[in-house]
C-alpha atoms as a PDB file:
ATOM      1  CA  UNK A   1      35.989 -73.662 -20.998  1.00  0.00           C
ATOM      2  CA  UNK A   2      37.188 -72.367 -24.457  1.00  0.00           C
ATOM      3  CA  UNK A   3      40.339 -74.614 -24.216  1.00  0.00           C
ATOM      4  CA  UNK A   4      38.398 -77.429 -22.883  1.00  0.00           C
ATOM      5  CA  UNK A   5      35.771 -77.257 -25.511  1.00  0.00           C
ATOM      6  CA  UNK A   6      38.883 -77.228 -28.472  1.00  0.00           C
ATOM      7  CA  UNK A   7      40.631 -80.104 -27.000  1.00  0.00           C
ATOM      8  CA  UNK A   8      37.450 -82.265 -27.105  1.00  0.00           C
ATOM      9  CA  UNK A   9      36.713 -80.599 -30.934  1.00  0.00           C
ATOM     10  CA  UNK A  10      39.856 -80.973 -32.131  1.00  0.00           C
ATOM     11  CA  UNK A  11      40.586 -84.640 -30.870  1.00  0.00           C
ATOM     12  CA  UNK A  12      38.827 -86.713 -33.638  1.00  0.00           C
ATOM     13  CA  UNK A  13      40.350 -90.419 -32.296  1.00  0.00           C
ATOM     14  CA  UNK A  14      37.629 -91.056 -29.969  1.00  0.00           C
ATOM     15  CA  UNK A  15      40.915 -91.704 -27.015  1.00  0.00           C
ATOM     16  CA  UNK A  16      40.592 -88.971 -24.426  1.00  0.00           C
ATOM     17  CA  UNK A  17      42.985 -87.960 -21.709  1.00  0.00           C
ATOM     18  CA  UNK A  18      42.182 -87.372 -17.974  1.00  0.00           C
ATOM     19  CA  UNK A  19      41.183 -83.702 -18.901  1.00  0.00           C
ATOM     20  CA  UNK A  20      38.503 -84.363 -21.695  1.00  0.00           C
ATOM     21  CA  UNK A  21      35.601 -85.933 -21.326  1.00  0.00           C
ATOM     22  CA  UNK A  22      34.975 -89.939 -23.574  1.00  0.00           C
ATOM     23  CA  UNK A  23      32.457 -90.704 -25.994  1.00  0.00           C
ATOM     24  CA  UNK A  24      29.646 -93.367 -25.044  1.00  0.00           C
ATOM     25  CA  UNK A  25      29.778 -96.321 -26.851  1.00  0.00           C
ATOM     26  CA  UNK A  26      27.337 -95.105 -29.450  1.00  0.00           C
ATOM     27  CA  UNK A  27      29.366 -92.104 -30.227  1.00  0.00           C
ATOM     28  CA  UNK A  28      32.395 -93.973 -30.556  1.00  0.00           C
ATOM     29  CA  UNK A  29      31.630 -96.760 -32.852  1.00  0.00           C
ATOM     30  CA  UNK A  30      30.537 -94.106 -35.272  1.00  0.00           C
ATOM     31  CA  UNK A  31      33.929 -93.248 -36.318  1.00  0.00           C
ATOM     32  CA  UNK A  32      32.493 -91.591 -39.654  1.00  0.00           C
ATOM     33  CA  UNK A  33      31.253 -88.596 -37.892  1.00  0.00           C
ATOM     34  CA  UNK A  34      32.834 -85.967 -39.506  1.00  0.00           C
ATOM     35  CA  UNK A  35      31.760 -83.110 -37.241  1.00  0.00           C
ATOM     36  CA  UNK A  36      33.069 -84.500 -33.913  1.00  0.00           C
ATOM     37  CA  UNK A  37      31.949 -85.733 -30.620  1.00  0.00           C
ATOM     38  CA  UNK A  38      29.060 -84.336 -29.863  1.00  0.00           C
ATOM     39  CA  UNK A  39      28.913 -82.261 -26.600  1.00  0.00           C
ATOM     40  CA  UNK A  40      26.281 -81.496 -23.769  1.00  0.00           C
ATOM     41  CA  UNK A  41      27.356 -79.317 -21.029  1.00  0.00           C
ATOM     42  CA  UNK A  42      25.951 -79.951 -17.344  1.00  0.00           C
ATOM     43  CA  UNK A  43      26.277 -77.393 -15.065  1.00  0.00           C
ATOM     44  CA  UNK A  44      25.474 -77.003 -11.179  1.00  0.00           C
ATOM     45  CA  UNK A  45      24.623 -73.907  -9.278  1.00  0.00           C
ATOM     46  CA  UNK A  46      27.714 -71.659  -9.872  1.00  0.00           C
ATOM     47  CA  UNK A  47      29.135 -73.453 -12.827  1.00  0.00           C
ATOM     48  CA  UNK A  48      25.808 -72.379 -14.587  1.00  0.00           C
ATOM     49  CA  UNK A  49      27.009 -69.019 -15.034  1.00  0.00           C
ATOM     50  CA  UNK A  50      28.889 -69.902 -17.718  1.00  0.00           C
ATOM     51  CA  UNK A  51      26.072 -70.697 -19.797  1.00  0.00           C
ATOM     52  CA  UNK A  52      26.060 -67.469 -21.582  1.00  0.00           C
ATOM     53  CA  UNK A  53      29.631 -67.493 -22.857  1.00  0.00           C
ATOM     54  CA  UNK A  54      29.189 -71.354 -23.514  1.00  0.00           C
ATOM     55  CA  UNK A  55      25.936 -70.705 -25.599  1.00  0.00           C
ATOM     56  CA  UNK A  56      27.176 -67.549 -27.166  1.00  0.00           C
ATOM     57  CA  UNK A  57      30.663 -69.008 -27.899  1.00  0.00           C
ATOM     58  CA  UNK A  58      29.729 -72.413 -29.241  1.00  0.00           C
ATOM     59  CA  UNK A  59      25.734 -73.032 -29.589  1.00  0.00           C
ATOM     60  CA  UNK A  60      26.241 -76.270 -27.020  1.00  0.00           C
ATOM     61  CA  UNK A  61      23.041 -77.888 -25.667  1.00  0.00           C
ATOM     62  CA  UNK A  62      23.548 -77.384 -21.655  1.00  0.00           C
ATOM     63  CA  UNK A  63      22.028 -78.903 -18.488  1.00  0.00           C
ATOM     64  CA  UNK A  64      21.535 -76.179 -15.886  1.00  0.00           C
ATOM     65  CA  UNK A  65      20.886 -77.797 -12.342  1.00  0.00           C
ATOM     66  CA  UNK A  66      19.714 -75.327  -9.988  1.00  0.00           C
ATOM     67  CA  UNK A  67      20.826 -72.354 -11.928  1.00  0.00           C
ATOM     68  CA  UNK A  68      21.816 -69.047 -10.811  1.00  0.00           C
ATOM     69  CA  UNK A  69      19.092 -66.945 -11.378  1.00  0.00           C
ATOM     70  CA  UNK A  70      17.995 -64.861  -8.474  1.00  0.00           C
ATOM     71  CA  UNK A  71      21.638 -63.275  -6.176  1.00  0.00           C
ATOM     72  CA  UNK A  72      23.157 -64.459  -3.382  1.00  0.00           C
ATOM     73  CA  UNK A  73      22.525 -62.632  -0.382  1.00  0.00           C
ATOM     74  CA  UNK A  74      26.207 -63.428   0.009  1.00  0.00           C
ATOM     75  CA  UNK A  75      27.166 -62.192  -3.328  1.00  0.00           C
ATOM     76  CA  UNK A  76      27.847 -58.508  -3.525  1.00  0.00           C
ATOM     77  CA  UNK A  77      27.704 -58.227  -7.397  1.00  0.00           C
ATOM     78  CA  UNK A  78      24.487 -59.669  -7.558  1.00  0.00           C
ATOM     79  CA  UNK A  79      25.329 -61.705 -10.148  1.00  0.00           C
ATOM     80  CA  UNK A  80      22.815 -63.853 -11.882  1.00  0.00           C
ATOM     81  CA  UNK A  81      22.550 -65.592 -15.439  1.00  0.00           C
ATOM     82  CA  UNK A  82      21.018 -63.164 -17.754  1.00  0.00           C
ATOM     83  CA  UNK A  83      18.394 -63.629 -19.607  1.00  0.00           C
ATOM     84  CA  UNK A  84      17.588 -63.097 -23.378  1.00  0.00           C
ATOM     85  CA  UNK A  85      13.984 -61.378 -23.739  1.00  0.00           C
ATOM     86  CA  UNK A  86      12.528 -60.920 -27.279  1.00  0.00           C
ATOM     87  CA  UNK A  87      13.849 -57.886 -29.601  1.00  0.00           C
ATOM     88  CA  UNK A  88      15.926 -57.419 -26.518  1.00  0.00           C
ATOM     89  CA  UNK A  89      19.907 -58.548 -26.395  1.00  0.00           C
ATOM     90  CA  UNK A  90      19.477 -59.308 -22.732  1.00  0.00           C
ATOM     91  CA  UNK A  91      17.648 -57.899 -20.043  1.00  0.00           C
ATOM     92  CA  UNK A  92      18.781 -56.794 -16.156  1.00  0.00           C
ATOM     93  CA  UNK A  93      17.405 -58.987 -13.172  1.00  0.00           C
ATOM     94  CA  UNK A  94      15.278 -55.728 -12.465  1.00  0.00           C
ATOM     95  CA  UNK A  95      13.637 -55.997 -15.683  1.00  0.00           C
ATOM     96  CA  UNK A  96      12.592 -59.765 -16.187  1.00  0.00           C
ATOM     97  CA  UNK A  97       9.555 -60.743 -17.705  1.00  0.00           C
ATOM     98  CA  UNK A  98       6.686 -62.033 -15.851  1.00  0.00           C
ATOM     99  CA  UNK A  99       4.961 -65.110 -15.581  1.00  0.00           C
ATOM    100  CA  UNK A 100       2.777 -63.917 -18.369  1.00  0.00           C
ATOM    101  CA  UNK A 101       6.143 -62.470 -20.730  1.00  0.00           C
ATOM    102  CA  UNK A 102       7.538 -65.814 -20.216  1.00  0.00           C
ATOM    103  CA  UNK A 103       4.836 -67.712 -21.448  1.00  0.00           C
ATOM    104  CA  UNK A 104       4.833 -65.167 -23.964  1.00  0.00           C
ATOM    105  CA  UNK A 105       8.239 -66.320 -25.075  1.00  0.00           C
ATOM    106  CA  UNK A 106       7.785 -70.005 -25.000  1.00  0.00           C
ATOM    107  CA  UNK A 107       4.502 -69.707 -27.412  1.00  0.00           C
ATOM    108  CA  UNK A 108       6.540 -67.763 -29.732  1.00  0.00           C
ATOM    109  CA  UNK A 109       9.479 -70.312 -29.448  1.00  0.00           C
ATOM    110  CA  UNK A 110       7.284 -73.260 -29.740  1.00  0.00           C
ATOM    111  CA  UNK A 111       5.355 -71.665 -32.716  1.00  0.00           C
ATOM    112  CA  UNK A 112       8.938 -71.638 -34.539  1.00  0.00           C
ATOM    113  CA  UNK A 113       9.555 -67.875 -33.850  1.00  0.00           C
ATOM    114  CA  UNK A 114      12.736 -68.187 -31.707  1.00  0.00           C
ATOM    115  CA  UNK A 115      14.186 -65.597 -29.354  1.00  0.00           C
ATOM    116  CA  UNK A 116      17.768 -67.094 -29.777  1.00  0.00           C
ATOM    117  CA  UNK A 117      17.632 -65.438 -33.209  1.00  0.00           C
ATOM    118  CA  UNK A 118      17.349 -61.707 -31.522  1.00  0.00           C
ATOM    119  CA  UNK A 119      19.772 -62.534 -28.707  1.00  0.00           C
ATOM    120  CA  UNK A 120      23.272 -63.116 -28.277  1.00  0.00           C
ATOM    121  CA  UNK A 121      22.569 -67.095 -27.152  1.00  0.00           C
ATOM    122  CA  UNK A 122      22.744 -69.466 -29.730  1.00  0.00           C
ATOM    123  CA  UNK A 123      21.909 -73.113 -30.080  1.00  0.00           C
ATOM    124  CA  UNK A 124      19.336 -75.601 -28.108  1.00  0.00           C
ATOM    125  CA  UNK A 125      17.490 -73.916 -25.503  1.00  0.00           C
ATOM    126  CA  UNK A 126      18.807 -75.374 -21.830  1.00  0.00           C
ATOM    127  CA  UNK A 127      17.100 -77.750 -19.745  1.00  0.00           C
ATOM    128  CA  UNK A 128      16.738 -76.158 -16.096  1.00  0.00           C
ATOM    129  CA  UNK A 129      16.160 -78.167 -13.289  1.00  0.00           C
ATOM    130  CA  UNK A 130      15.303 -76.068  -9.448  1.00  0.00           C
ATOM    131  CA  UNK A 131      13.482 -77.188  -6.901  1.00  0.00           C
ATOM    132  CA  UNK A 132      11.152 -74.087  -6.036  1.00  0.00           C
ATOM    133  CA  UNK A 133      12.425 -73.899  -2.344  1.00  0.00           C
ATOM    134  CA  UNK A 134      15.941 -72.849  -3.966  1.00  0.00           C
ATOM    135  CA  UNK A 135      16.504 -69.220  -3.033  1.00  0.00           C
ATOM    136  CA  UNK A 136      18.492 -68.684  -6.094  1.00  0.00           C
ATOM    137  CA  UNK A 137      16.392 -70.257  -8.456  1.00  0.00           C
ATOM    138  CA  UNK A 138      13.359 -67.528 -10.305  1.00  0.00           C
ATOM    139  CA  UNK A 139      10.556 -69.443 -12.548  1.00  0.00           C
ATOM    140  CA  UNK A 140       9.762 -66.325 -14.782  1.00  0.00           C
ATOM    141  CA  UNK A 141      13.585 -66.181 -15.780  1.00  0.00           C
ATOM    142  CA  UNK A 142      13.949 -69.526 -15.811  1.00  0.00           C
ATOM    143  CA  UNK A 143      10.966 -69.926 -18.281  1.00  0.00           C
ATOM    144  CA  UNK A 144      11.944 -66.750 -20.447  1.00  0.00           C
ATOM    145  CA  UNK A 145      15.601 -68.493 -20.144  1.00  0.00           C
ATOM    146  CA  UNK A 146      14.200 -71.911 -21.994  1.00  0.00           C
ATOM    147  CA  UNK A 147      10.351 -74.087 -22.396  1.00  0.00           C
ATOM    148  CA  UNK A 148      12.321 -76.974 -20.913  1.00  0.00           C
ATOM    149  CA  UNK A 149      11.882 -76.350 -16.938  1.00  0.00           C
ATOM    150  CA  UNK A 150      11.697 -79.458 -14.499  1.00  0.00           C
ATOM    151  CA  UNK A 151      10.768 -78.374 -11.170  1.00  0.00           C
ATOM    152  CA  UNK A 152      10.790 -79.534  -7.936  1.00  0.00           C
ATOM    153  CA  UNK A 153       7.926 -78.736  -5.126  1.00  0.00           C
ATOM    154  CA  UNK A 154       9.720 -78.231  -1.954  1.00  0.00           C
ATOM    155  CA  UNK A 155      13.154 -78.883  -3.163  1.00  0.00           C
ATOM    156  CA  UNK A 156      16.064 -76.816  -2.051  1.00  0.00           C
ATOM    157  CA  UNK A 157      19.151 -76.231  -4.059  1.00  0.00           C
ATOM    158  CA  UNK A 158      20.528 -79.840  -3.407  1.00  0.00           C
ATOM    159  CA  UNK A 159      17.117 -80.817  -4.948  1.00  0.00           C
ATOM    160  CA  UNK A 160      16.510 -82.374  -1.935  1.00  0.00           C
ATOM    161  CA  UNK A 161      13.348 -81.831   0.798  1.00  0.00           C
ATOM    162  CA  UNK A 162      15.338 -82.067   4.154  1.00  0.00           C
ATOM    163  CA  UNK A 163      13.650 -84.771   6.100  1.00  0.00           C
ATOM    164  CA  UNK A 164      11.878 -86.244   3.139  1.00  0.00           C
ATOM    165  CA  UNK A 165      14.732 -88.828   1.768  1.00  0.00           C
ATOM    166  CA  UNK A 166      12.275 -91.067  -0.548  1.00  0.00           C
ATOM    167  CA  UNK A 167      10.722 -87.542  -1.985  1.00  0.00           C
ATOM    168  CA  UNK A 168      14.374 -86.394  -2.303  1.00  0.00           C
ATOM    169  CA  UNK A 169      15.298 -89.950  -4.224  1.00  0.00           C
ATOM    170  CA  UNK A 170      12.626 -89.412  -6.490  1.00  0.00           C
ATOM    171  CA  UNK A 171      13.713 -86.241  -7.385  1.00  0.00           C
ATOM    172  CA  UNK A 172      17.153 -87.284  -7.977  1.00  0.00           C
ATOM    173  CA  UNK A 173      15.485 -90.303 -10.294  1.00  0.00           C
ATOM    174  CA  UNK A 174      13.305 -87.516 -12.601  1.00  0.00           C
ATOM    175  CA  UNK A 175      16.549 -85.395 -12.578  1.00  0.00           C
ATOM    176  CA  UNK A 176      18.335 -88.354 -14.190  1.00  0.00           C
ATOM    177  CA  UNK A 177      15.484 -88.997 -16.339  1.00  0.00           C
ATOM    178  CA  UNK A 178      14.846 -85.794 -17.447  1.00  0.00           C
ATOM    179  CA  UNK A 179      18.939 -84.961 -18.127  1.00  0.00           C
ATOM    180  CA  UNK A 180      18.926 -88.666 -20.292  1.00  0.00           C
ATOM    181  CA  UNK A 181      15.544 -87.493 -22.274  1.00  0.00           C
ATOM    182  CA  UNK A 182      17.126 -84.148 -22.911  1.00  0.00           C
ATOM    183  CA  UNK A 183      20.142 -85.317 -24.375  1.00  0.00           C
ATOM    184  CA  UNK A 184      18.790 -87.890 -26.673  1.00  0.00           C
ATOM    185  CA  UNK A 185      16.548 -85.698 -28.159  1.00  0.00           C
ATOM    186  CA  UNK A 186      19.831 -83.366 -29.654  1.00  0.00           C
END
């Protein structure tokens, strides 16, 4: 990620190679910008574990899609995104907030208090997107993690509802939607 994220930073031309990732066509006819492409990170189920370093590292908006928040049965670390709580650096999966801590959080955030000030993440807040049937996903952290929280009734990790392919389509269409809203509002 760190070399990734340089090579995109330090290229200024707007001409990417196979390994970067190209500017939209708004981006690039701006060729003024003076502080770079900008960047949003999209991340799905394992990849999401990078948010941490990515937000602690860099401050870059990110897309979490069906984040890892509650272990893998399969995993014997038990590895999970942590999760900033405030006056707290970060807290242990045995110690996240409740429902009520996590609204907690976001009414502080939203009344201009931020958490990311007393934690080590910096920059925009994610956007999470789980469908509630995912065994890995966990509202509480996911709402301590961030206010912006799509989720799915029914859906599994795929944010899909086996044997329900219109349901499923529509979830892929407010996935979309939601990704596209997030990113124009940065």
């Amino acid at each position: 990620i760190d070399g990734w994220v340089e090579s995109v930073r330090g290229n200024q031309s707007g001409e990417y190679s196979n390994d970067n990732v190209g500017r939209d066509a708004a981006d690039s006819s701006d060729s003024t910008n003076q502080s770079g492409p900008r960047l949003l990170l999209i991340g799905k189920s394992l990849t999401t574990m990078t948010y941490p370093h990515v937000a602690a590292h860099y401050g870059l908006p990110f897309v979490l899609l069906t984040p890892v928040l509650h272990h893998a049965d399969f995993d014997p670390s038990a590895r999970v995104i942590p999760v900033p709580a405030v006056g707290d650096d970060i807290v242990a999966e045995s110690e996240a907030p409740s429902v009520a801590e996590a609204r907690a959080i976001i009414r502080a955030e939203l009344a201009g208090q931020s958490h990311a000030a007393s934690s080590r993440y910096a920059g925009p807040a994610p956007l999470i997107c789980a469908g509630t049937a995912d065994p890995f996903y966990d509202r509480a952290r996911a709402n301590a993690l961030t206010p912006h929280v799509h989720e799915y009734p029914d859906a599994n990790h795929s944010i899909e509802v086996p044997g329900h392919w219109r349901r499923s389509l529509d979830y892929l269409k407010e996935v979309t939607a939601s990704v596209a809203q997030y990113a124009a509002t940065l």
